[in-house]
Protein backbone atom coordinates (compact mmCIF):
# COMPACT_ATOMS: atom_id res chain seq x y z
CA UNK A 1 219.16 128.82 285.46
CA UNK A 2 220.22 126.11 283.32
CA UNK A 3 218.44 122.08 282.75
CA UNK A 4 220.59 119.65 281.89
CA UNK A 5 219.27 117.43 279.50
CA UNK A 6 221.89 114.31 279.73
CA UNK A 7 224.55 114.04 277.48
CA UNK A 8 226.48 116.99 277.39
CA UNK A 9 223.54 119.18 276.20
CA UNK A 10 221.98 122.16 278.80
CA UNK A 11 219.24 124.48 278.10
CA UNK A 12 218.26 127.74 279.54
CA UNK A 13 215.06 127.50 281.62
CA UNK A 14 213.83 130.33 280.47
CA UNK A 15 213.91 128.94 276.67
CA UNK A 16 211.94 125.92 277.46
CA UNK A 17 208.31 125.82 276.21
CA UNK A 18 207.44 122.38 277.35
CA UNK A 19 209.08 118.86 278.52
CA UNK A 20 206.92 115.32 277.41
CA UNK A 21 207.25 112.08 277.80
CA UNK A 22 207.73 110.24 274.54
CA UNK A 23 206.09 106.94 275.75
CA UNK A 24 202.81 109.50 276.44
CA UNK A 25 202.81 111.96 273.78
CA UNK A 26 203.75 109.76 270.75
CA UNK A 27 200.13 108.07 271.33
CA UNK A 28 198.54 110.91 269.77
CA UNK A 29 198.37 111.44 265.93
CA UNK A 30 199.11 114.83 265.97
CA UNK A 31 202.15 114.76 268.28
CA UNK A 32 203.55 112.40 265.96
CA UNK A 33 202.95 114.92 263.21
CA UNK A 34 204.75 117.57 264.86
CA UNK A 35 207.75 115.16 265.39
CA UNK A 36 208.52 114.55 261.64
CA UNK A 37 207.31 118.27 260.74
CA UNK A 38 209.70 118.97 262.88
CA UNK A 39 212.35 116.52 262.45
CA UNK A 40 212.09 117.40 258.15
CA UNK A 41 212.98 120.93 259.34
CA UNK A 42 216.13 120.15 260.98
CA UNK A 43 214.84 121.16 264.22
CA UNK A 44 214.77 118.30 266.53
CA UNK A 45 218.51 117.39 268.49
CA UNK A 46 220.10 114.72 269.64
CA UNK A 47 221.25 115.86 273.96
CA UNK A 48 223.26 112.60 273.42
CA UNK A 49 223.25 109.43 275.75
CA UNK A 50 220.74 106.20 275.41
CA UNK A 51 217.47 105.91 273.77
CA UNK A 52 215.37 109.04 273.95
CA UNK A 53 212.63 108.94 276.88
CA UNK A 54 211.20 112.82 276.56
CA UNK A 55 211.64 115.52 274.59
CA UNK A 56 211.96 119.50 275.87
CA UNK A 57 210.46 121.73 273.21
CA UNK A 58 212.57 125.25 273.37
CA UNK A 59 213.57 128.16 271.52
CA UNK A 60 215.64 126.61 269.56
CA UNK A 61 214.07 123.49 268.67
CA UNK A 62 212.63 119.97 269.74
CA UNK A 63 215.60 118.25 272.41
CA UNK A 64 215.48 114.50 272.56
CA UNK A 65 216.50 113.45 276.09
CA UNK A 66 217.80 110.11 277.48
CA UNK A 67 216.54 111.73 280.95
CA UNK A 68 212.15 110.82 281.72
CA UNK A 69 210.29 114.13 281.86
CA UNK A 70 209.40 113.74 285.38
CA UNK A 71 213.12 113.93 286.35
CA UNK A 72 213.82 116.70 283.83
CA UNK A 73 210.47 118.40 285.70
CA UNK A 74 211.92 118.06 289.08
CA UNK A 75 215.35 119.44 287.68
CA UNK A 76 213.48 122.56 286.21
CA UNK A 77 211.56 123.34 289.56
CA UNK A 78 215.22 122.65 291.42
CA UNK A 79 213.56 119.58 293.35
């Protein structure tokens, strides 16, 4: 099964680690951390669209979304 991020960017579900909301997540010190450690790498994406409003971590990397987690949730469960 497949999530689609927005844009024109899906992921396999079985990839996914985690989805979070950026409003949430970015409160805490060391999520913010783990955003530009990651971003330095080269391992956070762009799924395309508007401003970013979650982000899935996968496989392959940190996903910015234009989709809110709780919609990308729903769309993992298939609700």
């Amino acid at each position: 099964m497949y999530l689609y991020l927005g844009g024109d960017k899906a992921l396999r579900t079985s990839e996914i680690l985690g989805i979070f909301d950026l409003d949430t997540v970015t409160v805490q010190a060391h999520s913010r951390v783990f955003l530009a450690q990651a971003q330095k790498k080269g391992q956070v994406h762009d799924a395309g669209g508007d401003l970013p409003k979650a982000f899935v971590l996968a496989d392959s990397g940190v996903w910015l979304a234009p989709v809110n987690a709780a919609t990308l949730q729903k769309r993992a469960l298939g609700g």
